[in-house]
Protein backbone atom coordinates (compact mmCIF):
# COMPACT_ATOMS: atom_id res chain seq x y z
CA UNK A 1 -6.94 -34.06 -57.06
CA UNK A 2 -3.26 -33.69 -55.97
CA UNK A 3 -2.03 -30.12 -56.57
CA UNK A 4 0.98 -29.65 -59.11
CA UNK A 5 4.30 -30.10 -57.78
CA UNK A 6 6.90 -27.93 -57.36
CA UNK A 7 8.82 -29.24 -60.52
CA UNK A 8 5.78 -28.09 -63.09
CA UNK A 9 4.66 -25.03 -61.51
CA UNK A 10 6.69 -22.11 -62.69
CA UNK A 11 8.58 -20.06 -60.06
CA UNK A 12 9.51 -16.74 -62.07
CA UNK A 13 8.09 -14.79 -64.19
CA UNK A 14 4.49 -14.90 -62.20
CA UNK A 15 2.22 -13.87 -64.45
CA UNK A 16 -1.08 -12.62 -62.77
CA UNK A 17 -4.07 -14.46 -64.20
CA UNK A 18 -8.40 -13.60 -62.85
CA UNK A 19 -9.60 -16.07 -60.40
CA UNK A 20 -13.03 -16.03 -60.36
CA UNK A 21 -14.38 -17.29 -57.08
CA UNK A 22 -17.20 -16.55 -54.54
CA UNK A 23 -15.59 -15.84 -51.08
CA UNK A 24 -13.98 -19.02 -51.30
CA UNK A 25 -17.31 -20.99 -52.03
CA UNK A 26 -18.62 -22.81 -55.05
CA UNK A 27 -22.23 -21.14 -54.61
CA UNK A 28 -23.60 -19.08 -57.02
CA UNK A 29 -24.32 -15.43 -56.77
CA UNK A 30 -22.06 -12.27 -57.77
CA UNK A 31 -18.38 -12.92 -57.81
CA UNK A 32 -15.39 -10.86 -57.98
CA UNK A 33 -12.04 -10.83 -59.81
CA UNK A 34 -8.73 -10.86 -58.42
CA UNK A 35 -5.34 -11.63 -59.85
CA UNK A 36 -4.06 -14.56 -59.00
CA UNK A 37 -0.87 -17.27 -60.00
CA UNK A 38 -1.80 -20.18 -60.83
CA UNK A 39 -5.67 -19.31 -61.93
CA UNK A 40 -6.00 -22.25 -64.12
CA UNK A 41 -5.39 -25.03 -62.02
CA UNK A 42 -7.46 -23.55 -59.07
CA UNK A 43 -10.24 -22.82 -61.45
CA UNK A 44 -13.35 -24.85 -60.77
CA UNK A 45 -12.08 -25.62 -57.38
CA UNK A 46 -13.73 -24.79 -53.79
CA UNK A 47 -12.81 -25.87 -50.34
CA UNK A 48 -9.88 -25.63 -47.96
CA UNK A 49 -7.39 -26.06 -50.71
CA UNK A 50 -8.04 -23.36 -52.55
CA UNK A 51 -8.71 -21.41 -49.64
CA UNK A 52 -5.21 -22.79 -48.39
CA UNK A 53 -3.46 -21.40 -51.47
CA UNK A 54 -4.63 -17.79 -51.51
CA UNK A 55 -3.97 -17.69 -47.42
CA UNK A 56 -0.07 -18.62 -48.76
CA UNK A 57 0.04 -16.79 -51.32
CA UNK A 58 -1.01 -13.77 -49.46
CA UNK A 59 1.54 -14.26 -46.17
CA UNK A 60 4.29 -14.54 -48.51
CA UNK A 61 3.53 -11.59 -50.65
CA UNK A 62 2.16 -9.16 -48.81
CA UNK A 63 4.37 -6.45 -47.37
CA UNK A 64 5.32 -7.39 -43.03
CA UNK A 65 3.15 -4.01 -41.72
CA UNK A 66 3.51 -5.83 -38.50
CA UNK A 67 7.03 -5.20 -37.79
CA UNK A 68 7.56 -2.55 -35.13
CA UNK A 69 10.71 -0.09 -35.52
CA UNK A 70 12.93 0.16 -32.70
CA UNK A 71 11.61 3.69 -32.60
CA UNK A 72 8.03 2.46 -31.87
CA UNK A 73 9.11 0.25 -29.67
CA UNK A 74 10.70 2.32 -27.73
CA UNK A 75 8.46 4.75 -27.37
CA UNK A 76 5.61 2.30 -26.61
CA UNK A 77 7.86 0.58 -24.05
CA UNK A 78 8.21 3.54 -22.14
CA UNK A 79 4.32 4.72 -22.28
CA UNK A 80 2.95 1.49 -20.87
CA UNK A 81 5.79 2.02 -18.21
CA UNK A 82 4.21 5.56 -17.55
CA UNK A 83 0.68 4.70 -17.93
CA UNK A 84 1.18 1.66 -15.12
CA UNK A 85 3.23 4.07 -13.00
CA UNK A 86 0.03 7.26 -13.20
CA UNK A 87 -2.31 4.44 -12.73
CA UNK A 88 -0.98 3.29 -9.27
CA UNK A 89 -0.60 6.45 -8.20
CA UNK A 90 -4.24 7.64 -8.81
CA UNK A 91 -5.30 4.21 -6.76
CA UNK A 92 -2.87 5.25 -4.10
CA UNK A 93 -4.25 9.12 -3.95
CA UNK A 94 -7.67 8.17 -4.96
CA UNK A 95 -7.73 10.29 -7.83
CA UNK A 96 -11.39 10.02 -9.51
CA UNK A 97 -10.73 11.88 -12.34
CA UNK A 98 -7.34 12.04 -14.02
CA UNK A 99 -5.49 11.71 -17.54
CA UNK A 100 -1.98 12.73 -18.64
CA UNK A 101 0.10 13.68 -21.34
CA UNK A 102 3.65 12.41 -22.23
CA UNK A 103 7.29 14.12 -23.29
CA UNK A 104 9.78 11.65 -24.52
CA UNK A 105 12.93 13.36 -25.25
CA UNK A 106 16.05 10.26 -26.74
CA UNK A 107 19.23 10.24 -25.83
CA UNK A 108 20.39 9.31 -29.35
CA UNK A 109 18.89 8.30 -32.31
CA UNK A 110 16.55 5.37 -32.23
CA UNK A 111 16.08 4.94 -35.75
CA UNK A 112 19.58 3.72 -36.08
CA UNK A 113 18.53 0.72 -33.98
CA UNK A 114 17.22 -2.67 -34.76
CA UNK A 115 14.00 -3.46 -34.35
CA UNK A 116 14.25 -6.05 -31.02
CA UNK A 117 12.39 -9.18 -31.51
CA UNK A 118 10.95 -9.82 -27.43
CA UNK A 119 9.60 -6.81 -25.17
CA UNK A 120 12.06 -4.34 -24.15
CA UNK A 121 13.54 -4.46 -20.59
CA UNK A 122 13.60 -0.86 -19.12
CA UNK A 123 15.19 0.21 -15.74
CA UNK A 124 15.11 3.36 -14.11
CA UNK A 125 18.34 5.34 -13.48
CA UNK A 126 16.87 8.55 -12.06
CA UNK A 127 13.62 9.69 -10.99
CA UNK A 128 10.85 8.29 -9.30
CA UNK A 129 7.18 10.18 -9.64
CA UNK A 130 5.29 9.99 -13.17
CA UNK A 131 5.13 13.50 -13.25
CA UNK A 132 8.87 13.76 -12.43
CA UNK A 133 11.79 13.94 -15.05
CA UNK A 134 12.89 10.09 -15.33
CA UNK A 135 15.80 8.97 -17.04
CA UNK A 136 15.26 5.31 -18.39
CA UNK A 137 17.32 2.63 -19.89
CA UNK A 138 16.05 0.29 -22.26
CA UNK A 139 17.70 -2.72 -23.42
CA UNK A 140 17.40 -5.63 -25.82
CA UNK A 141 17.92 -9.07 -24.45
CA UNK A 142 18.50 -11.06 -27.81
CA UNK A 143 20.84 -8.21 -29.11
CA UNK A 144 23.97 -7.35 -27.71
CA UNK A 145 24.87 -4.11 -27.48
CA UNK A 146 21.13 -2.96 -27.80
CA UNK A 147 20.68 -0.06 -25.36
CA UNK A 148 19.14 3.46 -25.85
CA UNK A 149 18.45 6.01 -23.02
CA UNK A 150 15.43 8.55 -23.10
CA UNK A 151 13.88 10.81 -20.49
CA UNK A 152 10.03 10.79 -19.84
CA UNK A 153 7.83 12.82 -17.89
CA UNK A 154 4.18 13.31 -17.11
CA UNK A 155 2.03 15.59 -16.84
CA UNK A 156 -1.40 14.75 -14.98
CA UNK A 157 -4.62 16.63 -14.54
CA UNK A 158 -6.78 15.93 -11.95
CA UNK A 159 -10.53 17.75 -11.79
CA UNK A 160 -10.93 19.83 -8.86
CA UNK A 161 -12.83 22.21 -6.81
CA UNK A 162 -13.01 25.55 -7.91
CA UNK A 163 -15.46 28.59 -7.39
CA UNK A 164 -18.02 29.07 -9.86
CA UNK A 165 -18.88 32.61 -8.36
CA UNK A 166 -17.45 35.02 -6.12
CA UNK A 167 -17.42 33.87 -2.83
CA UNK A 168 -17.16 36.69 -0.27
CA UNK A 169 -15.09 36.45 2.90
CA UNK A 170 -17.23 35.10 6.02
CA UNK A 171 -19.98 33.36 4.33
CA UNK A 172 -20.43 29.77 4.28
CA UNK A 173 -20.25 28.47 0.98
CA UNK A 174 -22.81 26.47 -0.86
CA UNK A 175 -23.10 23.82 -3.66
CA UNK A 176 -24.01 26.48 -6.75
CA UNK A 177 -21.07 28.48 -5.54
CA UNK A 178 -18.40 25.67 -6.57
CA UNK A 179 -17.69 23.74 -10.00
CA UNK A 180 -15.73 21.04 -11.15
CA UNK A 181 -12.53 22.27 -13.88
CA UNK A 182 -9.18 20.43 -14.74
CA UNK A 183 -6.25 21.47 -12.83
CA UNK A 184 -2.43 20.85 -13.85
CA UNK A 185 -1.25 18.59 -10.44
CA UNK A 186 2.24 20.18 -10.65
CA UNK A 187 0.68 23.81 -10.18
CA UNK A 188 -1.72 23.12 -7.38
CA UNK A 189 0.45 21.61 -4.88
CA UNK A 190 -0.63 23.95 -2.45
CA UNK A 191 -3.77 21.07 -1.43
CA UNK A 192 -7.01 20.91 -3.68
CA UNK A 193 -10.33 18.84 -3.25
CA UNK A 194 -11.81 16.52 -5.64
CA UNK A 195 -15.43 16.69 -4.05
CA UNK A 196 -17.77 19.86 -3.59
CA UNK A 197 -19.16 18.18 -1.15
CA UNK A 198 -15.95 18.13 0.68
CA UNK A 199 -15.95 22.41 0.33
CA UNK A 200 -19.79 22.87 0.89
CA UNK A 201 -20.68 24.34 4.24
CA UNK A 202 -17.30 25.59 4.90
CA UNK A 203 -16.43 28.86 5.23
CA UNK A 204 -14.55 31.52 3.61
CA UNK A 205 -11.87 33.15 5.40
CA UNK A 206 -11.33 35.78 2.60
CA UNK A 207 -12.91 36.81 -0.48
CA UNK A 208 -12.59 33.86 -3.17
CA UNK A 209 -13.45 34.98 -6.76
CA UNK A 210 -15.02 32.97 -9.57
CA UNK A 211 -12.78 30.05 -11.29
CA UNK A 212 -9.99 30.02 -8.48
CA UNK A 213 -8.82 27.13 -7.05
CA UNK A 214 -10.43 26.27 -3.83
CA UNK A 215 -7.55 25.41 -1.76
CA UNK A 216 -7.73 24.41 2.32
CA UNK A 217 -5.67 27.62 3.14
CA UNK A 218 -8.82 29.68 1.94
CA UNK A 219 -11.85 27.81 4.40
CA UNK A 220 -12.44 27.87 7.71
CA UNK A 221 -14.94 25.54 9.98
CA UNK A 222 -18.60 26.89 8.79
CA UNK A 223 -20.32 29.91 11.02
CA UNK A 224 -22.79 28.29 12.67
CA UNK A 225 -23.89 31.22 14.37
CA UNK A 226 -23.90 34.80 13.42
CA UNK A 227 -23.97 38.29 15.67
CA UNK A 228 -27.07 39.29 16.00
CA UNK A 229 -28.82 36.13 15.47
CA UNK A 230 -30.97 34.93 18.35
CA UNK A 231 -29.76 31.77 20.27
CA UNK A 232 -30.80 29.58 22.49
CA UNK A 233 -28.88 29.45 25.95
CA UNK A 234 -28.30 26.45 27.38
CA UNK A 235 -26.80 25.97 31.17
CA UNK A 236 -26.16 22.50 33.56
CA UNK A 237 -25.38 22.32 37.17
CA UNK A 238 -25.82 19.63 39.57
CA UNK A 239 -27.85 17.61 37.53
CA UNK A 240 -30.25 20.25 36.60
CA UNK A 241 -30.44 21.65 33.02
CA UNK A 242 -32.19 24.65 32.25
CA UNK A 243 -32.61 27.01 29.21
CA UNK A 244 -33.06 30.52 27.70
CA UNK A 245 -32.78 32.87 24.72
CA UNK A 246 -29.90 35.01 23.80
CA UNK A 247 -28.07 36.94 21.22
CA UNK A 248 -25.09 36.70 19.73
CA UNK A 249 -22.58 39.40 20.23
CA UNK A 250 -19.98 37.45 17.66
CA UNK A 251 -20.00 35.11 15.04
CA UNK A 252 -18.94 31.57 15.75
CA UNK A 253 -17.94 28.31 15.35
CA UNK A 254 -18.46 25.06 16.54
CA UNK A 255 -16.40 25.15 19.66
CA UNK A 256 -15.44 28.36 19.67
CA UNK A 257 -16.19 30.68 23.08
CA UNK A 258 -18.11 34.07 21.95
CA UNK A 259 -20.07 36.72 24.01
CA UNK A 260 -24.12 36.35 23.83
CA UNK A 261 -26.51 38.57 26.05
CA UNK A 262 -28.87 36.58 28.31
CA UNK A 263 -32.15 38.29 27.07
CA UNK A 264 -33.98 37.30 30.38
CA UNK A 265 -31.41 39.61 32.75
CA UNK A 266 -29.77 41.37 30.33
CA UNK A 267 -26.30 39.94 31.00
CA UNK A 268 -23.64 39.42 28.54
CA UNK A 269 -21.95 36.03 29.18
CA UNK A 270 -19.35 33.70 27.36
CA UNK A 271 -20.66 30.60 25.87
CA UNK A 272 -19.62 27.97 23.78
CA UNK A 273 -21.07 27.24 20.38
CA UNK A 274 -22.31 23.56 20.70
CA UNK A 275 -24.44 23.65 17.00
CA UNK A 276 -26.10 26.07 14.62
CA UNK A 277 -28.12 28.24 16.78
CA UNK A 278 -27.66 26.73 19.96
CA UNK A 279 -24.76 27.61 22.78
CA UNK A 280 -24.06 26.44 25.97
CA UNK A 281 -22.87 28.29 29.18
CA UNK A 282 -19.17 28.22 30.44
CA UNK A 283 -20.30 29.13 34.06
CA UNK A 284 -19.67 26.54 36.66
C-alpha cells in the first residue's frame, strides 16, 4: 500500500498517538507503547516501511547530541596531539611503564567559537617535549578567521627503581632490597632505572634508605671480593700457570688492583681481581 502523501498528512499540530508494535515485527508476544504521528495509518503494518518511518521520524526529532563544541574540539585536538607526541617518546626511550596527565590553559575563550565542521589543523609555535610548556595554534580550514591559541603540557610518570629497605653503604644489593614505585620524569632527571635487574648485584657506594630513588650516582661495580675473605691466587709466566690461596687485605672489584697475602710464604702482594673470589698476580 502506497503511504499518504504529503498533501493529506498533516504537518502541524502533531498530535502524538500509541503505536503498538513488536520491535518492528508483526509476531506476537508482549509489546510496548510509544507515541507516535501518524499511528493510524502505520497500524497493522510490519516491515521496512514502518521501520523506515520511525528511523525518520526519530533523525529529525531527536535533539543533534553529536555535535562537538569548539571547546571540545579543541581540547580533544590538542590531547590526541599530546598523547601521539608521549607515545613516541616512550618508543624512543623505551619506557615500559608510563601514563600522563594534561594542563590546557586557552588563550581566549573557546566557547565564543564555532563549532568547525573537519578536524582541526594545529601547529606548534613554541616548545618541543610533551612534558614541556607548548604553545599551539589551532585553526579551522572551512572558517575564516577561525584560530584559538592554548598552551599544553605533560606530565609523565614512569615506574622506577627504588629501595624497598635500607641499603647500607658497601654491600651489594639484592632483588628483595629494591621495588618498583611511580616517579614524576621531570623530578628524577638525575638518571633512574626501569629494571631491578638492572640495580641487582651492584653496589652501594653510600647508605641508601628505604623508598629513595635508586639513581646511577649512588652504585658502584659489585664487591666481588671482600678483606678477609680467602682467595685463590692465580700467577702465569712463560707458559706455565700455577696457583695458591690468599687473603684479601681490601675489598675489590672486578679489575681493580688490591693487596692479598700469599698464605704459602706469607707475602703480601698486589693482584688483580679477575672474578668473585679469584685474583690474579701482577708480577712479571
Amino acid at each position: 500500500m502506497a503511504m499518504p502523501s504529503a498533501q493529506n498528512v498533516p504537518i502541524a499540530p502533531i498530535k502524538s498517538m500509541s503505536l503498538i508494535f513488536n520491535e518492528f515485527t508483526c509476531n506476537s508476544g508482549p509489546k510496548r507503547t510509544v507515541p507516535f504521528p501518524f499511528a493510524g495509518w502505520l497500524s497493522g503494518r510490519c516491515g521496512s516501511i514502518a521501520s523506515a518511518c520511525l528511523s525518520a521520524f526519530f533523525l529529525l526529532h531527536q535533539p543533534l547530541y553529536a555535535a562537538q563544541t569548539a571547546s571540545t574540539q579543541i581540547e580533544r585536538s590538542i590531547s590526541s596531539y599530546i598523547d601521539k607526541q608521549v607515545t613516541e617518546q616512550a618508543r624512543q626511550q623505551s619506557w615500559q611503564q608510563v601514563r600522563h596527565t594534561l594542563q590546557i590553559n586557552h588563550i581566549g575563550k573557546p566557547e565564543t567559537l564555532p563549532p568547525c565542521t573537519q578536524a582541526l589543523r594545529l601547529s606548534v609555535e613554541s616548545g618541543t617535549e610533551p612534558d614541556s610548556r607548548q604553545r599551539l595554534q589551532l585553526s579551522c580550514a572551512d572558517t575564516p578567521g577561525w584560530s584559538h591559541s592554548a598552551f599544553a603540557q605533560a606530565t609523565i610518570y614512569l615506574m622506577v627503581v627504588h629501595a624497598a629497605s635500607q641499603i647500607e653503604r658497601g654491600n651489594n644489593i639484592s632483588l628483595n632490597q629494591l621495588k618498583l614505585a611511580e616517579a614524576e620524569l621531570s623530578k628524577i632527571r638525575r638518571g633512574y632505572f626501569q629494571s631491578m635487574a638492572e640495580v641487582s648485584s651492584q653496589g652501594a657506594k653510600r647508605r641508601i634508605r628505604a623508598g629513595q630513588l635508586i639513581t646511577p650516582s649512588l652504585l658502584s661495580a659489585a664487591l666481588m671480593i671482600r678483606r678477609g675473605e680467602a682467595v685463590t691466587i692465580r700467577a702465569s709466566h712463560d707458559g706455565i700457570s700455577a696457583a695458591t690461596k690468599g687473603q684479601a687485605m681490601a675489598n675489590g672489584r672486578a679489575g681493580e688492583v688490591i693487596r692479598v697475602r700469599n698464605l704459602s710464604s706469607e707475602k703480601v702482594i698486589d693482584a688483580q681481581v679477575i672474578e668473585p673470589g679469584v685474583v690474579s698476580s701482577t708480577f712479571r
